[in-house]
PDB file of N, CA and C in Angstrom:
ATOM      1  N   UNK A   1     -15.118   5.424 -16.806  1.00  0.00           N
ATOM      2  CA  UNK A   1     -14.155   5.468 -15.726  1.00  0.00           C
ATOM      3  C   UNK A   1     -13.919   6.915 -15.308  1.00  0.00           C
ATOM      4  N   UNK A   2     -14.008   7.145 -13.975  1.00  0.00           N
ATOM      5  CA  UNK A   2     -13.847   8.362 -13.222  1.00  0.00           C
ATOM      6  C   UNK A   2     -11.902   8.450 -12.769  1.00  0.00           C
ATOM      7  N   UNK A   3     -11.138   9.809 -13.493  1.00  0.00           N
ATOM      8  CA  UNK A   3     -10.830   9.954 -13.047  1.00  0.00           C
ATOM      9  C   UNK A   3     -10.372  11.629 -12.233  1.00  0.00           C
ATOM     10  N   UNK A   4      -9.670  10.977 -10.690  1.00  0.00           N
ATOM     11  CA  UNK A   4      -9.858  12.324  -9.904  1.00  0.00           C
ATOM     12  C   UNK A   4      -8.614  12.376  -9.158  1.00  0.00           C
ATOM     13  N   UNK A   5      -7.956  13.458  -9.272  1.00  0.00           N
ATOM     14  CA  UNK A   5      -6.547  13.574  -8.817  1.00  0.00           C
ATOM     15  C   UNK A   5      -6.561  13.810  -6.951  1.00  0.00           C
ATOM     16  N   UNK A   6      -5.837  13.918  -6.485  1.00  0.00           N
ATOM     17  CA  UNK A   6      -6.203  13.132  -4.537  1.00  0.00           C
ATOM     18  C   UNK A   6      -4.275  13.467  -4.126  1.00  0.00           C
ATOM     19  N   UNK A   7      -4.289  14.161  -3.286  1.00  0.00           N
ATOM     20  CA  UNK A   7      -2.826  13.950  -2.771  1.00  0.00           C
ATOM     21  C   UNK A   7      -3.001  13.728  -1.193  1.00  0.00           C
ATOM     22  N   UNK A   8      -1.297  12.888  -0.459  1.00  0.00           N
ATOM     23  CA  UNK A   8      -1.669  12.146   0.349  1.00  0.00           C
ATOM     24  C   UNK A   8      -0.272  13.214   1.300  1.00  0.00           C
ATOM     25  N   UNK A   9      -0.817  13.260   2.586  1.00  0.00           N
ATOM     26  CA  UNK A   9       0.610  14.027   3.406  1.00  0.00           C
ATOM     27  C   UNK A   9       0.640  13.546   4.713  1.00  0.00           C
ATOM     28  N   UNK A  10       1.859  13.536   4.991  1.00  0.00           N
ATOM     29  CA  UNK A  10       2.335  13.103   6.080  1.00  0.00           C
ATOM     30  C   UNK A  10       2.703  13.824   6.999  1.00  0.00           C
ATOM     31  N   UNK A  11       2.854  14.693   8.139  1.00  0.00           N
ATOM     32  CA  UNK A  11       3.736  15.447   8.978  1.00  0.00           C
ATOM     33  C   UNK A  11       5.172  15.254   8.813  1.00  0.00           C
ATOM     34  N   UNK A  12       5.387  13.725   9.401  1.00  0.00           N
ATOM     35  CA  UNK A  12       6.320  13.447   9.763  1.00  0.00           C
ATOM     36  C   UNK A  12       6.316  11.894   9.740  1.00  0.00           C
ATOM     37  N   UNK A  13       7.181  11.175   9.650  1.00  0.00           N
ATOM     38  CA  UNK A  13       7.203   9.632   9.046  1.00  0.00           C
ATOM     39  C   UNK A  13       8.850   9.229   9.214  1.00  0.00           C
ATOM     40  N   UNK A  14       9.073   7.934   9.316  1.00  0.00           N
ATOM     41  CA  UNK A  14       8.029   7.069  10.444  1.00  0.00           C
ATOM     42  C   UNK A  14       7.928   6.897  11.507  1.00  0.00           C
ATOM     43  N   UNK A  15       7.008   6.362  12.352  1.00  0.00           N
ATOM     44  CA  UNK A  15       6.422   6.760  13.605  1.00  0.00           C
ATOM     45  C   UNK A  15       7.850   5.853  14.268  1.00  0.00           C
ATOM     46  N   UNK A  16       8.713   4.907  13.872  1.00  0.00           N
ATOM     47  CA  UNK A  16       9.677   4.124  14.374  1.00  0.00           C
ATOM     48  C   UNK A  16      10.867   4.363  13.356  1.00  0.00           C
ATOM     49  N   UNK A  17      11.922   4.728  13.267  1.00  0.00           N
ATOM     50  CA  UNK A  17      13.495   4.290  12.127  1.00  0.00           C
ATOM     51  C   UNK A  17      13.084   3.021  12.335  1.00  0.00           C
ATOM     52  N   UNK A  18      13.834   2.068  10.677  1.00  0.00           N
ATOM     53  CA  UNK A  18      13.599   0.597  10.529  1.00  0.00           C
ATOM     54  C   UNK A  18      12.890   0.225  10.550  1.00  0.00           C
ATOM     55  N   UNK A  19      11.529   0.927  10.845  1.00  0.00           N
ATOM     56  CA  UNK A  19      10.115  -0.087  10.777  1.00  0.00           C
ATOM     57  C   UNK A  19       9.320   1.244   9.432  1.00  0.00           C
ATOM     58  N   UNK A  20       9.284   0.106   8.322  1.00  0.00           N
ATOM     59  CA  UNK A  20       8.824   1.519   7.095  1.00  0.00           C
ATOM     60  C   UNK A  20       7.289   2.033   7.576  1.00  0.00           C
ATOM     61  N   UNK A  21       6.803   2.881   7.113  1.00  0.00           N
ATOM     62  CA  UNK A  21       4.892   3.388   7.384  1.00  0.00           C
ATOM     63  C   UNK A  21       4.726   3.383   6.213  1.00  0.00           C
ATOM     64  N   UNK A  22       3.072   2.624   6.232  1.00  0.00           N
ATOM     65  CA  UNK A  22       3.089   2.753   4.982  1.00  0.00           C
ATOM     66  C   UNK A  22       2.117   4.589   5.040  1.00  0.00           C
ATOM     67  N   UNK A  23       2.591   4.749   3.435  1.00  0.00           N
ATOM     68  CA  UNK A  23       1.927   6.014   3.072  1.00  0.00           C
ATOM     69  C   UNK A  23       0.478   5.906   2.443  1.00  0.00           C
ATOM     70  N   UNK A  24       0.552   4.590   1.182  1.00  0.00           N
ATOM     71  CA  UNK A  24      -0.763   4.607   1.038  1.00  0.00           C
ATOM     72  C   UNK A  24      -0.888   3.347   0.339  1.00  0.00           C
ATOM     73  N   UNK A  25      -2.398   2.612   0.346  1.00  0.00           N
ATOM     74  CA  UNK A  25      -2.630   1.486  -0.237  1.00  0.00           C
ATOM     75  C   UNK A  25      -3.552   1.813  -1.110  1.00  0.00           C
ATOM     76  N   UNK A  26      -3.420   1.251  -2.390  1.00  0.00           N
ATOM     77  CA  UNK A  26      -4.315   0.960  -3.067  1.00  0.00           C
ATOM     78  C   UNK A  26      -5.692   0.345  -3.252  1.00  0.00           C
ATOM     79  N   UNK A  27      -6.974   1.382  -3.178  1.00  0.00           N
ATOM     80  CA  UNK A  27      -7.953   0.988  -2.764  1.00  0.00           C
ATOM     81  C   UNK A  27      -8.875  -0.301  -3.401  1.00  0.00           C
ATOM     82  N   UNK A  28      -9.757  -1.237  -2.898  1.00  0.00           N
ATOM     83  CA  UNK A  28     -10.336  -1.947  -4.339  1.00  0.00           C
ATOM     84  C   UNK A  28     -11.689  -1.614  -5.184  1.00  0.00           C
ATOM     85  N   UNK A  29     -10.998  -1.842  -6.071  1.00  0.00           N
ATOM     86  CA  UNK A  29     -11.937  -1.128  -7.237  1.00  0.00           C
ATOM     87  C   UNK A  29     -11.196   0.338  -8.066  1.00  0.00           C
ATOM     88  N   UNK A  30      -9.814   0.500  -7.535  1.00  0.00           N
ATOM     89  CA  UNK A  30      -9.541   1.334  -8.597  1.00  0.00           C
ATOM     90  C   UNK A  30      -8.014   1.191  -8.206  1.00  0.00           C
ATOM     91  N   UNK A  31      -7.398   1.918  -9.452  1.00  0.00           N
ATOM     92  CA  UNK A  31      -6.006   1.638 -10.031  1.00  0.00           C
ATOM     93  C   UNK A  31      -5.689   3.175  -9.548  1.00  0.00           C
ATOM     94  N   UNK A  32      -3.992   3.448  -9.497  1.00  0.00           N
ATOM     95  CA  UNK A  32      -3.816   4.775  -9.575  1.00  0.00           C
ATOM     96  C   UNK A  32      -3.012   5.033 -10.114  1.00  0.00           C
ATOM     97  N   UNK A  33      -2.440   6.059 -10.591  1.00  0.00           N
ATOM     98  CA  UNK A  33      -1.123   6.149 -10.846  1.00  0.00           C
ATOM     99  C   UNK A  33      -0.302   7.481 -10.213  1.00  0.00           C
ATOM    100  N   UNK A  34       0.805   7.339  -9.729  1.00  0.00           N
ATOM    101  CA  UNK A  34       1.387   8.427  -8.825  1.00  0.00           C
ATOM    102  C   UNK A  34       1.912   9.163  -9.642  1.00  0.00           C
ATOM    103  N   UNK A  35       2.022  10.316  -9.767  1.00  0.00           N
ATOM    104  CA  UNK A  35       2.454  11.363 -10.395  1.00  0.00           C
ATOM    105  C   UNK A  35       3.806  12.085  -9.578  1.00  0.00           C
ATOM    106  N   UNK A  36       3.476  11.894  -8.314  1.00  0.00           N
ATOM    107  CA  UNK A  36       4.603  12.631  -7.624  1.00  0.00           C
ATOM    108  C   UNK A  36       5.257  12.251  -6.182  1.00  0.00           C
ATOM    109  N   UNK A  37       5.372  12.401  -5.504  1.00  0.00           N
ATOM    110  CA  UNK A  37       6.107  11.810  -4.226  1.00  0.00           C
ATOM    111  C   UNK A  37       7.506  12.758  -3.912  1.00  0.00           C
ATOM    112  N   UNK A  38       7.462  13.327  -2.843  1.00  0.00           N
ATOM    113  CA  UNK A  38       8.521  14.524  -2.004  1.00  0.00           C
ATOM    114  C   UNK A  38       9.005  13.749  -0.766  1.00  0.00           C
ATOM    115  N   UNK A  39       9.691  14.438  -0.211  1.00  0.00           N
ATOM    116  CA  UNK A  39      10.357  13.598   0.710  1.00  0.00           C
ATOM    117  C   UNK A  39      11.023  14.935   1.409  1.00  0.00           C
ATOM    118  N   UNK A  40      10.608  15.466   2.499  1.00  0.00           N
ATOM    119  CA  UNK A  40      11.226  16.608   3.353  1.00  0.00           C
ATOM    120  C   UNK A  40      12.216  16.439   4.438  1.00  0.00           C
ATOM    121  N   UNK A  41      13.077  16.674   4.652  1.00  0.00           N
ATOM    122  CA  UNK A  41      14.000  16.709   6.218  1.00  0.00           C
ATOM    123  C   UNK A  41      13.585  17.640   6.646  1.00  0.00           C
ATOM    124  N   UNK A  42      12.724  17.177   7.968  1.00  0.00           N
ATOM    125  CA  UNK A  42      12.440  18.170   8.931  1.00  0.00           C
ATOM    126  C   UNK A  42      13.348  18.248  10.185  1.00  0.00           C
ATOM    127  N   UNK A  43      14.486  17.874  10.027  1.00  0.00           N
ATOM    128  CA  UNK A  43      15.224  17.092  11.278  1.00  0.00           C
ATOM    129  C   UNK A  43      16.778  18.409  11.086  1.00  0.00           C
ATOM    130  N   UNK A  44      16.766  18.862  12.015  1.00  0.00           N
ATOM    131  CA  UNK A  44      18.405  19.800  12.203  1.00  0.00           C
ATOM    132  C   UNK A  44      19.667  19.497  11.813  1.00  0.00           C
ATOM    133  N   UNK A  45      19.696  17.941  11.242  1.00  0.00           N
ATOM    134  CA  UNK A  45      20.569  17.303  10.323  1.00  0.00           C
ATOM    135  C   UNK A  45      20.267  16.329   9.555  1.00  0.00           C
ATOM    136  N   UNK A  46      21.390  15.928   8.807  1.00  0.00           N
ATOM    137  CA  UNK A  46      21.124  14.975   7.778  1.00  0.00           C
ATOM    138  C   UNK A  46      20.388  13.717   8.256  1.00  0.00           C
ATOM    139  N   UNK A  47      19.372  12.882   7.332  1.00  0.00           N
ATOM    140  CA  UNK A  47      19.187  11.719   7.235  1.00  0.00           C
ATOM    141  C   UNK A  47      19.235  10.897   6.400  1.00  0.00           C
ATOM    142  N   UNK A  48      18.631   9.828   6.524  1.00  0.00           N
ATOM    143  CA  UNK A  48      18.719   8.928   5.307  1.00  0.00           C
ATOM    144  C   UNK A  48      17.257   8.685   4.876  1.00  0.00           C
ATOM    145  N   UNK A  49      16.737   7.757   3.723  1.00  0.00           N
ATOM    146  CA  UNK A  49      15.432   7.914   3.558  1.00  0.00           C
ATOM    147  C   UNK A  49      15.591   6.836   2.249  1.00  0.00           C
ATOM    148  N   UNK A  50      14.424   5.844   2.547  1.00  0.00           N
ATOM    149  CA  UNK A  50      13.834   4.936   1.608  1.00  0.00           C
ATOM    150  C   UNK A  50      13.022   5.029   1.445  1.00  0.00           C
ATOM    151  N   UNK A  51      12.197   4.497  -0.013  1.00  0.00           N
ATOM    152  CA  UNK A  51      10.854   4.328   0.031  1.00  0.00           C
ATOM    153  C   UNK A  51      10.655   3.115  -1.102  1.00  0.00           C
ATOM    154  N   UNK A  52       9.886   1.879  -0.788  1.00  0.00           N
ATOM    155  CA  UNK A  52       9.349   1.031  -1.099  1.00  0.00           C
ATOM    156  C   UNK A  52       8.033   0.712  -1.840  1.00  0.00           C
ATOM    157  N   UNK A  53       8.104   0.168  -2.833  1.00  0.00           N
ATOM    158  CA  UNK A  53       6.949  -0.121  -3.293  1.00  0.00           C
ATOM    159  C   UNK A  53       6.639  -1.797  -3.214  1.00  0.00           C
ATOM    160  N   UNK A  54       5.764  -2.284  -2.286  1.00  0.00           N
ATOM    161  CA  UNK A  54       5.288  -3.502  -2.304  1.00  0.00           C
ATOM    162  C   UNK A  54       3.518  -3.583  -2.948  1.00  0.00           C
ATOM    163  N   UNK A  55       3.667  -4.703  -3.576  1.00  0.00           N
ATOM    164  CA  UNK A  55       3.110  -5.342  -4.496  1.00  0.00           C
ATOM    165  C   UNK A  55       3.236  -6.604  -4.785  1.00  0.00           C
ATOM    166  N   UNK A  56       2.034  -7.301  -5.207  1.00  0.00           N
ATOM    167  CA  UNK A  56       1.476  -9.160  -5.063  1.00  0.00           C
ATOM    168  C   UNK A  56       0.905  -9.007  -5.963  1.00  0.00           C
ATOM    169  N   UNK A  57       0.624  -8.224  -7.109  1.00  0.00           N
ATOM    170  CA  UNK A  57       0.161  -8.651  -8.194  1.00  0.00           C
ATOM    171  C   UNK A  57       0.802  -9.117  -8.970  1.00  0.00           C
ATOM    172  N   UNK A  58      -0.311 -10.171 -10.256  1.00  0.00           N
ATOM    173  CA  UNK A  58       0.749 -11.007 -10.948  1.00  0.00           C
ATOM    174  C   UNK A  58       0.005 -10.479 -12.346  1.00  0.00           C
ATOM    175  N   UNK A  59       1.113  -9.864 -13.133  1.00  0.00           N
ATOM    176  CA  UNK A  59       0.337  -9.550 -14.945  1.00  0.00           C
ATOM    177  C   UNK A  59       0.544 -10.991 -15.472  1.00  0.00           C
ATOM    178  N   UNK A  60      -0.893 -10.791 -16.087  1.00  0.00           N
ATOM    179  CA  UNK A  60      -0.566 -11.990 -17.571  1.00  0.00           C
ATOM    180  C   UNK A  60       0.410 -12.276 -17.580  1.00  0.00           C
ATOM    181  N   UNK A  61       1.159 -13.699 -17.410  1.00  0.00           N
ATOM    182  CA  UNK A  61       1.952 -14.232 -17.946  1.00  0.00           C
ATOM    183  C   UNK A  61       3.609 -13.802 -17.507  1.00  0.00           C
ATOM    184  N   UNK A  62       3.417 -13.100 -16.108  1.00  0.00           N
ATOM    185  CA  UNK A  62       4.432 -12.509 -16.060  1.00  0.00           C
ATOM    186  C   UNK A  62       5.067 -13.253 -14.535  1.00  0.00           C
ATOM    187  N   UNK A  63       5.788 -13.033 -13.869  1.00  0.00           N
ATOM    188  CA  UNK A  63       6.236 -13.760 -12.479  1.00  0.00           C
ATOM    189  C   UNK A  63       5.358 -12.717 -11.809  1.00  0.00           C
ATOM    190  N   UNK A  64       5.225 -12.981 -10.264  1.00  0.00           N
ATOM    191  CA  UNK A  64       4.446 -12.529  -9.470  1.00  0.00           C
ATOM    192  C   UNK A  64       5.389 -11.136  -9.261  1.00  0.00           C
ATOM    193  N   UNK A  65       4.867  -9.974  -8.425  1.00  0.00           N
ATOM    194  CA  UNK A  65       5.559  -8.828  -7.949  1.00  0.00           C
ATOM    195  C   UNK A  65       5.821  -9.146  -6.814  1.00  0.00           C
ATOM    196  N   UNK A  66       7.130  -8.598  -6.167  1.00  0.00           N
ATOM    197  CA  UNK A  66       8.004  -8.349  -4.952  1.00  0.00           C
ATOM    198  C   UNK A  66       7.793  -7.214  -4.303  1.00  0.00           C
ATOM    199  N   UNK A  67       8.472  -6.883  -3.446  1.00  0.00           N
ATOM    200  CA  UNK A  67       8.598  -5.434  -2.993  1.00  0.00           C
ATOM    201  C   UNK A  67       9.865  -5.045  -3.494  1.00  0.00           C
ATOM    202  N   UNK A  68      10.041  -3.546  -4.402  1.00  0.00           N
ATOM    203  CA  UNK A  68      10.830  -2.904  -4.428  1.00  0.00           C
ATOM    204  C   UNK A  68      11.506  -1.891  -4.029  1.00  0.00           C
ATOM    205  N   UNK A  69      12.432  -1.383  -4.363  1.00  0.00           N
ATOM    206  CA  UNK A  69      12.908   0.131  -3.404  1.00  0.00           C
ATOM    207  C   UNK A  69      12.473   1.131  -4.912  1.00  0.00           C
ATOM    208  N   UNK A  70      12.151   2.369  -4.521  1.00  0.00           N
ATOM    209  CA  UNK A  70      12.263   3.380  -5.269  1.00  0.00           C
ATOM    210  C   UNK A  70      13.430   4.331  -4.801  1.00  0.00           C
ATOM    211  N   UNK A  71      13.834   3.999  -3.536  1.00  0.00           N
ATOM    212  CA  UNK A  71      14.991   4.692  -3.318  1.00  0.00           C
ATOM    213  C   UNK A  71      15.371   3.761  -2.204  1.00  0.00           C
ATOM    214  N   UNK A  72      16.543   3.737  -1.680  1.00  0.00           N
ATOM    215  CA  UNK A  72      17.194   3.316  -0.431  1.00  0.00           C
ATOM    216  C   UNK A  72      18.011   4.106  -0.106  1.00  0.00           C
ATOM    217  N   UNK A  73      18.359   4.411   1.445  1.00  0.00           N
ATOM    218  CA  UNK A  73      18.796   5.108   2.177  1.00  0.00           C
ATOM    219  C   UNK A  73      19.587   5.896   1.364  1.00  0.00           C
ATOM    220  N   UNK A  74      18.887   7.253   1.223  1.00  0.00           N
ATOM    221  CA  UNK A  74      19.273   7.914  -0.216  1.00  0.00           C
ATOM    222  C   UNK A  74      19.377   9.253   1.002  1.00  0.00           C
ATOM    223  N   UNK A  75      20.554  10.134   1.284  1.00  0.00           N
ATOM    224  CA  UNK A  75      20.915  10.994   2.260  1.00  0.00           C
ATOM    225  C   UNK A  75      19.973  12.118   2.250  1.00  0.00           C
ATOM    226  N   UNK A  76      19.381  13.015   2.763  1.00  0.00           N
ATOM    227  CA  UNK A  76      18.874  14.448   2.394  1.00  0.00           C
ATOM    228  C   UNK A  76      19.324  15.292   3.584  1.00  0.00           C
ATOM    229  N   UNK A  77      20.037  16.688   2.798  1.00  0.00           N
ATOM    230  CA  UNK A  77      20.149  17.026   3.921  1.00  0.00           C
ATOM    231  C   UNK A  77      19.845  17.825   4.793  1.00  0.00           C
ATOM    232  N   UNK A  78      20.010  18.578   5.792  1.00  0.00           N
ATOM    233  CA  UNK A  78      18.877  19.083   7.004  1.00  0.00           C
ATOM    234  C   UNK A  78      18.089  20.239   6.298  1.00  0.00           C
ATOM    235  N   UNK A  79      16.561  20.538   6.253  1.00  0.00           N
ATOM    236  CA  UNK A  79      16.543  21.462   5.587  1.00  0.00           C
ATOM    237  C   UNK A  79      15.758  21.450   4.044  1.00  0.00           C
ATOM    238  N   UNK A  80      16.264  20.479   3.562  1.00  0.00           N
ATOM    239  CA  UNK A  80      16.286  19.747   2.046  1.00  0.00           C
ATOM    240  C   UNK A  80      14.980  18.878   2.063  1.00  0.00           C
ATOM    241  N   UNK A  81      14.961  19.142   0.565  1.00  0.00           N
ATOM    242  CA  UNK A  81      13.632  18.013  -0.189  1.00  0.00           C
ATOM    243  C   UNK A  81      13.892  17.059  -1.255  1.00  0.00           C
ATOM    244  N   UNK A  82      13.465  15.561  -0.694  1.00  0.00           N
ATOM    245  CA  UNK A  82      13.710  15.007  -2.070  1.00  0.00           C
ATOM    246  C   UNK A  82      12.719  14.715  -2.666  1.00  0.00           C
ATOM    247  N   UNK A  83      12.521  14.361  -4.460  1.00  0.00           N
ATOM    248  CA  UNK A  83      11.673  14.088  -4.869  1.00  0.00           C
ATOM    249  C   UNK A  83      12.316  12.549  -5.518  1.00  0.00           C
ATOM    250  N   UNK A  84      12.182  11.797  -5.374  1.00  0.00           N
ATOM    251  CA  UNK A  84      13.147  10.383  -5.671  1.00  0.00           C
ATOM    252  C   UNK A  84      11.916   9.791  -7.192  1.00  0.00           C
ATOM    253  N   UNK A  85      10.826  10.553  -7.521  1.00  0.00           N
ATOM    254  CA  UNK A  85      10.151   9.813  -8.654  1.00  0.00           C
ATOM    255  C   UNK A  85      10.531  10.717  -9.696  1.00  0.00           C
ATOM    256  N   UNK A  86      11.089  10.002 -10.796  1.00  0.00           N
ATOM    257  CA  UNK A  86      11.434  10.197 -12.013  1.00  0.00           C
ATOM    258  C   UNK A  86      10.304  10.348 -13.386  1.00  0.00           C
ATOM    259  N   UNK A  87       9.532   9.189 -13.174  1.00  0.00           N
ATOM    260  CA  UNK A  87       8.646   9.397 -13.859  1.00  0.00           C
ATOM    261  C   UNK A  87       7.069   8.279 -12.822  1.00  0.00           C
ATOM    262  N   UNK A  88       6.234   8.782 -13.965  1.00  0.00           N
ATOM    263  CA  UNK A  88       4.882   7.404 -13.410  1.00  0.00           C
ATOM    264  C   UNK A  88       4.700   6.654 -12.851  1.00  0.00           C
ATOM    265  N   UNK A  89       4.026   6.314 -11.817  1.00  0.00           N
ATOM    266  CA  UNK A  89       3.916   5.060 -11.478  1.00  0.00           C
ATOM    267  C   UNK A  89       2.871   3.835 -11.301  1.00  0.00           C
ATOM    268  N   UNK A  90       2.338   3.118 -12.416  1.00  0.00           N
ATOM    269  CA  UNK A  90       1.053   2.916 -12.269  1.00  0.00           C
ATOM    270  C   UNK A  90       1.092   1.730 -10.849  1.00  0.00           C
ATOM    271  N   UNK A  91      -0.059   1.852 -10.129  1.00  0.00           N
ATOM    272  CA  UNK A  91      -0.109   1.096  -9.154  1.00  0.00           C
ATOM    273  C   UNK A  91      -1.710   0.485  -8.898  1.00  0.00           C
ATOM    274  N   UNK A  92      -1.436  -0.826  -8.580  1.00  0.00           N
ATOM    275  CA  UNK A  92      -3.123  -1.621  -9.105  1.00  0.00           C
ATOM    276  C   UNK A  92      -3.209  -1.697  -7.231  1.00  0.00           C
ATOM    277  N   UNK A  93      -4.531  -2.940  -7.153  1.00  0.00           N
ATOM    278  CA  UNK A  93      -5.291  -2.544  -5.912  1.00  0.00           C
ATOM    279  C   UNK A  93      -4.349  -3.850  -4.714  1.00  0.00           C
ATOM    280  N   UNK A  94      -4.698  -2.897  -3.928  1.00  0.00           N
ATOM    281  CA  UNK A  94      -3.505  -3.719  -2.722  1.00  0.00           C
ATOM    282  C   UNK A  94      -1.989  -3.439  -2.508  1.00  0.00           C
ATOM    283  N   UNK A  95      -1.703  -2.621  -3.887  1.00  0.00           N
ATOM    284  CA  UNK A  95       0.063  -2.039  -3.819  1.00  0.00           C
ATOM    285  C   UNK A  95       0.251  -1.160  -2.786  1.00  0.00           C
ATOM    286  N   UNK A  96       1.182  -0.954  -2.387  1.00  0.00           N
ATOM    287  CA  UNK A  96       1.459  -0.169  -1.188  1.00  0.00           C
ATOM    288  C   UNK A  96       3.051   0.396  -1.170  1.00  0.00           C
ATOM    289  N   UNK A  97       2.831   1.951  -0.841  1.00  0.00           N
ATOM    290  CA  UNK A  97       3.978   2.889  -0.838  1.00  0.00           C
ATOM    291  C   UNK A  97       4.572   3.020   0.586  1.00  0.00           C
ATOM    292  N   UNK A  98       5.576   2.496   0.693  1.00  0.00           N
ATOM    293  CA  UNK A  98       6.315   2.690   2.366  1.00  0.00           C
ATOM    294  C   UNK A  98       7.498   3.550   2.130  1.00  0.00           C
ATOM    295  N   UNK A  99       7.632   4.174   3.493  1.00  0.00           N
ATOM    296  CA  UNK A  99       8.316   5.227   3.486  1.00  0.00           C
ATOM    297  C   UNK A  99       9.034   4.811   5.142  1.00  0.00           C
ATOM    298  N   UNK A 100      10.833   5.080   5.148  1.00  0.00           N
ATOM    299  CA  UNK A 100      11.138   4.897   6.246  1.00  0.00           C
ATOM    300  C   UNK A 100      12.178   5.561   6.311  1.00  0.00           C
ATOM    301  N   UNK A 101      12.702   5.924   7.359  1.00  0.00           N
ATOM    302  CA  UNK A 101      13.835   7.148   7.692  1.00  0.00           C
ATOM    303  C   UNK A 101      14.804   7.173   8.797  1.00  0.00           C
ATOM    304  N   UNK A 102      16.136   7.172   8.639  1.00  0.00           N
ATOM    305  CA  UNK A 102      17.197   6.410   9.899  1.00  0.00           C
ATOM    306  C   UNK A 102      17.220   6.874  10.982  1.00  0.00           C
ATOM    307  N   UNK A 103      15.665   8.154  11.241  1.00  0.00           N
ATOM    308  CA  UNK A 103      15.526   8.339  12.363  1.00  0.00           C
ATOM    309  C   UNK A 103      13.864   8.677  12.610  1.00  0.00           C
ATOM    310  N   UNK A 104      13.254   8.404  13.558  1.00  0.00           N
ATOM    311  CA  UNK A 104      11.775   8.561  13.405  1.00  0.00           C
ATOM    312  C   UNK A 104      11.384   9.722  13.839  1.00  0.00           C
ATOM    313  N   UNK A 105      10.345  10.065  12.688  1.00  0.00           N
ATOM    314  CA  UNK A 105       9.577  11.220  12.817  1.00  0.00           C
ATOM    315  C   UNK A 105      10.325  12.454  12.287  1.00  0.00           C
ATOM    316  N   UNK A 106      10.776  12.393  11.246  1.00  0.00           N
ATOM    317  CA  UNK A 106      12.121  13.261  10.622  1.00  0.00           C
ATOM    318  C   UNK A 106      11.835  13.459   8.808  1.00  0.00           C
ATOM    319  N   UNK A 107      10.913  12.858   8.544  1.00  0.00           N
ATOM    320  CA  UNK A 107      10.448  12.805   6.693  1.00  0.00           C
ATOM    321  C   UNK A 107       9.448  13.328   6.958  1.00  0.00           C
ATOM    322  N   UNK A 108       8.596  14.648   6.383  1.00  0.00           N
ATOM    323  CA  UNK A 108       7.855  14.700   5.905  1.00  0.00           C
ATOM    324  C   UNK A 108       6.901  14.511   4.325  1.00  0.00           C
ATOM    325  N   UNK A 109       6.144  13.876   3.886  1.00  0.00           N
ATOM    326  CA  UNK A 109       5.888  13.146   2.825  1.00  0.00           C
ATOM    327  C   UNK A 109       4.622  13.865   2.455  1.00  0.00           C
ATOM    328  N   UNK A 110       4.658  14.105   0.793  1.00  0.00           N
ATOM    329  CA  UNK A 110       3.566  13.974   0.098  1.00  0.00           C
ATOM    330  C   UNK A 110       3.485  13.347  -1.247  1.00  0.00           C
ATOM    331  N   UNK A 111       2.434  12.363  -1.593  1.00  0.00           N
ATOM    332  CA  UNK A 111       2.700  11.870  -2.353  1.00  0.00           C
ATOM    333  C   UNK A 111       1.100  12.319  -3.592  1.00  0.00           C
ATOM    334  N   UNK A 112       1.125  13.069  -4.641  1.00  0.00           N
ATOM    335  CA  UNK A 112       0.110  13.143  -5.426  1.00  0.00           C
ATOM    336  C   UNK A 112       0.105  12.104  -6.653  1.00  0.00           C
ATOM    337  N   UNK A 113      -1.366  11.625  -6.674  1.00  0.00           N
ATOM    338  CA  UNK A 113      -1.556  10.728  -7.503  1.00  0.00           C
ATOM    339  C   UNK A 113      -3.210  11.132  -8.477  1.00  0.00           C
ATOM    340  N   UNK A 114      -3.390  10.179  -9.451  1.00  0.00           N
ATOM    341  CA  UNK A 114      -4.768  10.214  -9.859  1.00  0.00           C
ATOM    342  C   UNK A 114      -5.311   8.886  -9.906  1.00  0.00           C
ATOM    343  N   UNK A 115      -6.341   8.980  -9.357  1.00  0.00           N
ATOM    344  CA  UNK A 115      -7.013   7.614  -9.023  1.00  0.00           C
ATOM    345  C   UNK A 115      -8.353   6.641 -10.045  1.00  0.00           C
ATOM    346  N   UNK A 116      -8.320   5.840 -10.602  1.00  0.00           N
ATOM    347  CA  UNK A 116      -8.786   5.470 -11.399  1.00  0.00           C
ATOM    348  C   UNK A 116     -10.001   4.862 -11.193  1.00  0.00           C
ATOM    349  N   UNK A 117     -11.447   4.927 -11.275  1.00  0.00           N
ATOM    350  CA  UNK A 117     -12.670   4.118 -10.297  1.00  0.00           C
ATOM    351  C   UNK A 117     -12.753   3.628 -11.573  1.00  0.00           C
TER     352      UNK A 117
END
């Protein structure tokens, strides 16, 4: 198994408030795990800022996955960076990282991960 570290950036996100973008999907044929994820206000005042992790995989024996929040409308303010990941995140193929902001085009995003073939 190859692995190779890959980071993902955004300008500015999302192209609509209330409608999340996604940042990145999980490719098939390999697993990843995120190491990091930022969250910038590029905007002359405060916003708000979520980010979602949706997922349909089902482990052994376990209930199927939902979509979750890793953060919800969590404030940053003008100027400011958040980093809302605490620790790891392993993510299998088809998961997907959304990112949305109470005003569009106002988050800038990077999210570094290592990718598993």
């Amino acid at each position: 198994m190859a692995n190779t570290f890959k980071i993902i950036t955004r300008d500015v996100a999302p192209a609509s408030a209330g409608t999340p973008e996604t940042i990145y999907t999980v490719q098939t044929g390999s697993t990843i795990v995120m190491l990091g994820l930022t969250l910038s206000n590029v905007h002359t005042s405060q916003v708000t800022a979520s980010v979602t992790l949706v997922s349909t995989t089902t482990q052994t024996g376990q209930t199927q996955n939902t979509t979750a929040h890793l953060i919800k409308d969590v404030a940053i303010p003008a100027g400011s960076m958040l980093s809302p990941l605490e620790g790891k995140i392993n993510m299998n193929v088809g998961d997907i990282i959304k990112v949305d902001c109470s005003l569009a085009d106002k988050v800038s995003v990077t999210m570094s991960y290592m990718e598993i073939t």
